[in-house]
C-alpha atoms as a PDB file:
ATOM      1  CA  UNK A   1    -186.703 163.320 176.708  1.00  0.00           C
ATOM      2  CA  UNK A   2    -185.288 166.255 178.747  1.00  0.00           C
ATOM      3  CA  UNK A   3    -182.421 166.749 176.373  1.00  0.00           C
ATOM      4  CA  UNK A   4    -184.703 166.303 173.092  1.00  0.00           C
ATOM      5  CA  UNK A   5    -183.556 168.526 170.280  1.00  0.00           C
ATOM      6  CA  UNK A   6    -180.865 170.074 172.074  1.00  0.00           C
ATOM      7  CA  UNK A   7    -183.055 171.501 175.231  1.00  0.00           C
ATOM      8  CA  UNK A   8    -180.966 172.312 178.437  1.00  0.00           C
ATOM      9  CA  UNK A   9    -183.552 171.041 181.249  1.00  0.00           C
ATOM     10  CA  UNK A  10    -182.821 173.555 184.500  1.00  0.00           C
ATOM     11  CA  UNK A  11    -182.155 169.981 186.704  1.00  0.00           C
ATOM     12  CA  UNK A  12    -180.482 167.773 184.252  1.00  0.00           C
ATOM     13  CA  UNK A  13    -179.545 165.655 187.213  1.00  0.00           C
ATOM     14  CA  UNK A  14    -182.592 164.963 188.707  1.00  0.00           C
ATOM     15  CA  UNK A  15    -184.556 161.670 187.462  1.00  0.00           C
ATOM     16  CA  UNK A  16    -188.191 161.733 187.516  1.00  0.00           C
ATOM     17  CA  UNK A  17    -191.078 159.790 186.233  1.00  0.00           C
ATOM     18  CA  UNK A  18    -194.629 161.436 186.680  1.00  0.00           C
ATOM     19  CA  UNK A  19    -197.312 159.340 187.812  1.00  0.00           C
ATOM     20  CA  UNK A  20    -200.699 161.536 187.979  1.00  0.00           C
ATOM     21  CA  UNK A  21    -203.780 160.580 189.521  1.00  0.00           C
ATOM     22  CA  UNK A  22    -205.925 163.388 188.023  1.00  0.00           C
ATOM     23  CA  UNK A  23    -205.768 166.327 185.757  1.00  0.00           C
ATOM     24  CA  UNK A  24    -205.466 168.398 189.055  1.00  0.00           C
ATOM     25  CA  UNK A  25    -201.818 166.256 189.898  1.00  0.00           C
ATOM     26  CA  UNK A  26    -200.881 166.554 185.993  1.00  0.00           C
ATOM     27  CA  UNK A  27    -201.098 170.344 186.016  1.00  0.00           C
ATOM     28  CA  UNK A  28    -198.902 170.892 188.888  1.00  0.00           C
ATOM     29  CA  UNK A  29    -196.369 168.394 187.814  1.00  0.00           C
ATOM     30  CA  UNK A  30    -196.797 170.427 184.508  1.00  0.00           C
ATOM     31  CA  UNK A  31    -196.085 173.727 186.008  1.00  0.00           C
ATOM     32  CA  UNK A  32    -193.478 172.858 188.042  1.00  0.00           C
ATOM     33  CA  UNK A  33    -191.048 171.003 185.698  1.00  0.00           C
ATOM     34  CA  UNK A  34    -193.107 168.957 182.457  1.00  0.00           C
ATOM     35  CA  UNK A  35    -193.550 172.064 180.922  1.00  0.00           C
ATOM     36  CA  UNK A  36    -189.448 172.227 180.416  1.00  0.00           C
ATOM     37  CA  UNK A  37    -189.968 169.817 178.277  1.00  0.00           C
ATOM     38  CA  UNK A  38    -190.433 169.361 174.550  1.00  0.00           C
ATOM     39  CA  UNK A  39    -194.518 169.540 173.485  1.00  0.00           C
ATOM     40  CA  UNK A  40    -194.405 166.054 171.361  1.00  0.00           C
ATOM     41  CA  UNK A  41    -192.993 164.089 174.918  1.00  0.00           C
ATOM     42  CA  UNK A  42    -195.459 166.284 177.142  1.00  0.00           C
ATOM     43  CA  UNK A  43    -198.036 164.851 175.129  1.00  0.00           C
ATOM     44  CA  UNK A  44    -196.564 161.693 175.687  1.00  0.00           C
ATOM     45  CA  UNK A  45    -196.216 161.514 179.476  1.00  0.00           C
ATOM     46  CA  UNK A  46    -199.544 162.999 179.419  1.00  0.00           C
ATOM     47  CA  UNK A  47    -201.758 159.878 177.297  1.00  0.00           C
ATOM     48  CA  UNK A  48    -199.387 157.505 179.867  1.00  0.00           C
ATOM     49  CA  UNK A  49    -200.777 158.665 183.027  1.00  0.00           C
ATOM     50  CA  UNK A  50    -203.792 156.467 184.266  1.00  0.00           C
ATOM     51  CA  UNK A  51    -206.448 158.753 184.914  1.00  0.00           C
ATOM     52  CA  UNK A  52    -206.446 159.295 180.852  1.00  0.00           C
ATOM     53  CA  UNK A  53    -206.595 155.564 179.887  1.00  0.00           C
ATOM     54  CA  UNK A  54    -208.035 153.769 183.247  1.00  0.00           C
ATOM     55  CA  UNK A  55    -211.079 155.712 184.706  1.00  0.00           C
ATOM     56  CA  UNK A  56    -209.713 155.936 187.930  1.00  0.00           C
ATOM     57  CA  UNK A  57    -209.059 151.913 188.355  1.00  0.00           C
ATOM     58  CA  UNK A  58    -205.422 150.911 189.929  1.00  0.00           C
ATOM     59  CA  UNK A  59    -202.770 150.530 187.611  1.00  0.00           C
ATOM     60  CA  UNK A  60    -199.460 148.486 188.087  1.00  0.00           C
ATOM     61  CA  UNK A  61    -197.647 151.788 186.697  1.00  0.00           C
ATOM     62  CA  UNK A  62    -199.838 153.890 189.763  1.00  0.00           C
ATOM     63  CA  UNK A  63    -199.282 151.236 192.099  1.00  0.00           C
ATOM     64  CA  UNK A  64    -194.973 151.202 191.922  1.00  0.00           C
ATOM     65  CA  UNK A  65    -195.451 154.628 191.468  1.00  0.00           C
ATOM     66  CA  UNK A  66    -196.935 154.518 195.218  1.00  0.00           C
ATOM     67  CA  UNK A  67    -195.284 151.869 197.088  1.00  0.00           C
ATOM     68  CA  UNK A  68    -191.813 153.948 195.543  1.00  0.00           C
ATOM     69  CA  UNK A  69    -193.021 156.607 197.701  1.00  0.00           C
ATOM     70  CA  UNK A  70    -194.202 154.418 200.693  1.00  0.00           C
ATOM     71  CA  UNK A  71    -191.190 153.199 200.697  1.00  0.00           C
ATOM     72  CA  UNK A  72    -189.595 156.373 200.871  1.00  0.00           C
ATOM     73  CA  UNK A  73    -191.354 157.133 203.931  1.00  0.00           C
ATOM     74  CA  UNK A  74    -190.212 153.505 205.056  1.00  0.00           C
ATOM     75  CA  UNK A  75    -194.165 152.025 205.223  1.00  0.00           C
ATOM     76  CA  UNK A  76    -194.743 148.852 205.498  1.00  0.00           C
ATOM     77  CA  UNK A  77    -196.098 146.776 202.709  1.00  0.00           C
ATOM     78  CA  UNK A  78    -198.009 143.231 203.170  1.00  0.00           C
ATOM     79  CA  UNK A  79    -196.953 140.441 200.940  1.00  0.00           C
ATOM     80  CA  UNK A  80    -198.109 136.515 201.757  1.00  0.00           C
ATOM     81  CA  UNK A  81    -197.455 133.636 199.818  1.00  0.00           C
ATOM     82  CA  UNK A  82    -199.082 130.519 200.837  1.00  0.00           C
ATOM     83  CA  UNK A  83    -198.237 127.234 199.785  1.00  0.00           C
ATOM     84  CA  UNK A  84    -201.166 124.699 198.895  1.00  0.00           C
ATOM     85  CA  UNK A  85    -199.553 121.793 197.922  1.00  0.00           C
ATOM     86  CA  UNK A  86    -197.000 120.398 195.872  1.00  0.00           C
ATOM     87  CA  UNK A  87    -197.122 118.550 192.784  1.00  0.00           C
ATOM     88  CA  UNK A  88    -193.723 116.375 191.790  1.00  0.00           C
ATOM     89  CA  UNK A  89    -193.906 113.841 188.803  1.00  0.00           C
ATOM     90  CA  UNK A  90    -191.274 111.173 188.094  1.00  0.00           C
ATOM     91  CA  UNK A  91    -190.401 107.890 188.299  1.00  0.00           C
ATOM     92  CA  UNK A  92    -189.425 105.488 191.139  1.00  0.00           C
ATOM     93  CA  UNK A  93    -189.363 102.213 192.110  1.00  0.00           C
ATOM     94  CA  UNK A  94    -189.571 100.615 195.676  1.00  0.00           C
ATOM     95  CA  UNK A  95    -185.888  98.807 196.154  1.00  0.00           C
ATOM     96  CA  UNK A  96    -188.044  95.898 198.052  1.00  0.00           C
ATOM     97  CA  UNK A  97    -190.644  95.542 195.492  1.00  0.00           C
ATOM     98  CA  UNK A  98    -193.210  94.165 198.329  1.00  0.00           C
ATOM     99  CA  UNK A  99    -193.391  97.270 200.028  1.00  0.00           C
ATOM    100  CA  UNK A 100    -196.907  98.560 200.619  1.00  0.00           C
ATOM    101  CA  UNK A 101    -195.641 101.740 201.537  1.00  0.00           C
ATOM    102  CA  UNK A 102    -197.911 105.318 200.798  1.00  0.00           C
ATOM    103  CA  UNK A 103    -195.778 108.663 199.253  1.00  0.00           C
ATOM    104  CA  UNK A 104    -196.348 111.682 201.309  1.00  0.00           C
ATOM    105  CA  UNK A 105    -195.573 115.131 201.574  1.00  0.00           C
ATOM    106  CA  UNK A 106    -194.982 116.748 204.262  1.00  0.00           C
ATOM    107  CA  UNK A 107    -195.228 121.169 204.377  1.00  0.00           C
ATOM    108  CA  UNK A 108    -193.390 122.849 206.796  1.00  0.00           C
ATOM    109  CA  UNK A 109    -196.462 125.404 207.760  1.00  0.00           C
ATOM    110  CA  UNK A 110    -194.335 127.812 210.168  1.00  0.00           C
ATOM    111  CA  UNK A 111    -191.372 127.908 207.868  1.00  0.00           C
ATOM    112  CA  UNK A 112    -190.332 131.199 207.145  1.00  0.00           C
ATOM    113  CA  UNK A 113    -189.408 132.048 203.116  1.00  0.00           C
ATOM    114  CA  UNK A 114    -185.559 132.936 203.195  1.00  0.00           C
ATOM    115  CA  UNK A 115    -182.752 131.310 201.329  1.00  0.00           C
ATOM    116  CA  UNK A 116    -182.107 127.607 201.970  1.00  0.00           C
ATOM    117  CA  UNK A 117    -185.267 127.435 203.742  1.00  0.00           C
ATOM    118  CA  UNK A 118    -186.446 123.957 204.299  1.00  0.00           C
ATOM    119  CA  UNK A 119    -190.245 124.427 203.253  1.00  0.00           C
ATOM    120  CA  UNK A 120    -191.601 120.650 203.447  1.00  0.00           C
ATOM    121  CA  UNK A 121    -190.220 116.866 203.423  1.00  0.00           C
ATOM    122  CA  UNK A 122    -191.104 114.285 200.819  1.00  0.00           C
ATOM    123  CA  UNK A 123    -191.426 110.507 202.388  1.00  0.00           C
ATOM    124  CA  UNK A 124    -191.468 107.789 200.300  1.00  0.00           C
ATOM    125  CA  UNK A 125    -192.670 105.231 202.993  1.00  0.00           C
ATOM    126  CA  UNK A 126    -189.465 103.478 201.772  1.00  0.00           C
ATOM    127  CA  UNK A 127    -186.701 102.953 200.336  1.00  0.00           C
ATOM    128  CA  UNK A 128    -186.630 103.689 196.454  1.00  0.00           C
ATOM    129  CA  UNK A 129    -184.709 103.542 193.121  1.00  0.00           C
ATOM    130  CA  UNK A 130    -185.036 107.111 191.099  1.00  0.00           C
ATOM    131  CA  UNK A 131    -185.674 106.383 187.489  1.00  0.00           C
ATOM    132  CA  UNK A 132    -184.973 109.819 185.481  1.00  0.00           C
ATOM    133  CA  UNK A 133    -185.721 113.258 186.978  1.00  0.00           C
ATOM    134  CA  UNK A 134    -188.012 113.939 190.060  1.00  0.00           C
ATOM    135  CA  UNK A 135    -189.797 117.695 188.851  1.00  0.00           C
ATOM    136  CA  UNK A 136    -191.673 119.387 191.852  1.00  0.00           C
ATOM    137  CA  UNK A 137    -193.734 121.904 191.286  1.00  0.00           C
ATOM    138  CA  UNK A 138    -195.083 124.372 194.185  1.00  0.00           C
ATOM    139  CA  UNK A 139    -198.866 125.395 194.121  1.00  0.00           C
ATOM    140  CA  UNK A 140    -197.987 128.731 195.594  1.00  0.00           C
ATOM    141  CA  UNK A 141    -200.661 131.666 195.878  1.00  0.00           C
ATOM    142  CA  UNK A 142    -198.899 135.120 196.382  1.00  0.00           C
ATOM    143  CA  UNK A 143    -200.751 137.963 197.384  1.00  0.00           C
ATOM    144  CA  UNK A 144    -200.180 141.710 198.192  1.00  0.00           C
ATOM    145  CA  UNK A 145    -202.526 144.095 200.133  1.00  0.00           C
ATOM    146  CA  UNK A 146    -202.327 147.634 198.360  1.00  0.00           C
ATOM    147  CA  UNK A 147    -204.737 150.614 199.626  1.00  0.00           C
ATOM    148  CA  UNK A 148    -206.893 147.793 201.897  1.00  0.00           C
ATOM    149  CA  UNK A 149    -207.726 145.746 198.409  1.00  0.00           C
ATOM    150  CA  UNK A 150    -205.682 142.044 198.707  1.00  0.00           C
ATOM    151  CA  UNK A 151    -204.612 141.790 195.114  1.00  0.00           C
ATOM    152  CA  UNK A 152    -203.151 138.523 193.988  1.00  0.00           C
ATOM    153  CA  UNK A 153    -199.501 138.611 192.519  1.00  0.00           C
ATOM    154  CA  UNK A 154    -199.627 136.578 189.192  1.00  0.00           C
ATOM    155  CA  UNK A 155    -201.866 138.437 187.201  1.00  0.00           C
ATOM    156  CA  UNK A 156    -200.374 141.485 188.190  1.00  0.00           C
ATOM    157  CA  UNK A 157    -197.460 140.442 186.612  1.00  0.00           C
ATOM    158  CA  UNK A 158    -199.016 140.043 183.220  1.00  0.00           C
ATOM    159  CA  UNK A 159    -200.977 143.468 183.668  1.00  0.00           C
ATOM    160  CA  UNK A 160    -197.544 145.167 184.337  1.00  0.00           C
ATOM    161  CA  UNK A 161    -196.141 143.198 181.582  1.00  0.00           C
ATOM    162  CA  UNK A 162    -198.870 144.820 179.337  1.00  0.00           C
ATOM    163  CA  UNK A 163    -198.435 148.471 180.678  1.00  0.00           C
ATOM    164  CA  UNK A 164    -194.658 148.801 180.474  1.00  0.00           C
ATOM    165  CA  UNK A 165    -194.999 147.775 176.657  1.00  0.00           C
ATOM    166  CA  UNK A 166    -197.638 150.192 176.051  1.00  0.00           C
ATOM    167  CA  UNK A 167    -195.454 152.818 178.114  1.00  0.00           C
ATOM    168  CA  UNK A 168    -192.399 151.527 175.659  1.00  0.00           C
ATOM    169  CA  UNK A 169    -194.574 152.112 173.071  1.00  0.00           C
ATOM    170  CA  UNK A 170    -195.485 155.742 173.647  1.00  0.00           C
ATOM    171  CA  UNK A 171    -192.138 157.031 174.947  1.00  0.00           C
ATOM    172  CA  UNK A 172    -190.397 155.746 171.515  1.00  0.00           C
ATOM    173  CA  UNK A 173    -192.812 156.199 169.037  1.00  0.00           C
ATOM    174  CA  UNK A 174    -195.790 158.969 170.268  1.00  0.00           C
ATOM    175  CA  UNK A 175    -198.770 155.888 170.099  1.00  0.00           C
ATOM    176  CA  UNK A 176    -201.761 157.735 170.425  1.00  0.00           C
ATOM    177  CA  UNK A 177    -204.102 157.255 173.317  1.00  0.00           C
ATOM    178  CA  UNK A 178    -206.372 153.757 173.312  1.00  0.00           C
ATOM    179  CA  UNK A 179    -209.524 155.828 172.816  1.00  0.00           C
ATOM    180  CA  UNK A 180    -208.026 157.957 170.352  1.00  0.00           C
ATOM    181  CA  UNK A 181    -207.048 156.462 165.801  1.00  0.00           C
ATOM    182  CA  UNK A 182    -203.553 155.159 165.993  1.00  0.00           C
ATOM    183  CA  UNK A 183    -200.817 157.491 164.911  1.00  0.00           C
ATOM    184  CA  UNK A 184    -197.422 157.632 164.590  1.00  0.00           C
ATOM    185  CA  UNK A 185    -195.331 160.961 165.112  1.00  0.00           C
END
């Protein structure tokens, strides 16, 4: 965008993003280096930042935006992921077919999550004859804590899913603002 129809920017080096809370943020991001750039892609950053299409709510694009700086300044940021159970499907058969013998699973509660991490045991109660594939499937709730607020992980990731396309969108083809007709530039 800096180089758009031939435009020297004075720090063609330097990589930046804006990510304005208010009007009052916008402006001096505007005077000190938006306004090198052309009109058409000021407009652009400007109907991306989320106090023009979110009302002051968080944002996935506001909250990178501030962990990127946190972790700048080398915060600390609070993830958890808890496991509630584990699902597995398949087939098996007892090799003694007599057995009486219960499947259980058995979760690891103090493991820590790194690679190779033994996170829970699956007994059988005996020995058994696989038939096909064994498929586990974790019930795992992650969460992040973000300005006090816990925030669960999942939907997050569709959210940000949703605001990088509409960010996509902008940036290449000048989509107007949500509140505003659609049209192309």
């Amino acid at each position: 965008m800096a180089h758009f129809n031939g435009a020297k920017p004075i720090r063609p080096k330097a990589v930046a993003f804006p990510v304005c809370q208010d009007r009052k943020q916008w402006n001096t991001a505007l005077k000190a280096w938006i306004g090198e750039i052309h009109p058409e892609f000021q407009h652009r950053l400007l109907i991306m930042q989320p106090f023009t299409y979110a009302g002051g709510r968080m944002t996935v694009l506001s909250m990178l935006h501030d962990l990127d700086i946190q972790d700048k300044h080398r915060d600390s940021l609070t993830v958890s992921a808890e496991l509630h159970g584990l699902d597995f499907g398949g087939s098996f058969e007892y090799e003694e077919h007599s057995a009486h013998a219960v499947p259980w699973v058995e979760l690891h509660e103090d493991a820590k999550l790194e690679d190779g991490t033994v996170l829970g045991t699956i007994h059988a109660g005996a020995p058994v004859r696989m038939h096909g594939q064994l498929i586990l499937r974790p019930l795992v709730k992650a969460q992040l804590v973000y300005n006090d607020e816990v925030h669960d992980v999942l939907p997050m990731l569709h959210q940000f899913s949703v605001e990088v396309g509409r960010c996509l969108g902008i940036l290449m083809s000048g989509l107007a603002a949500p509140e505003a007709p659609a049209e192309r530039h």
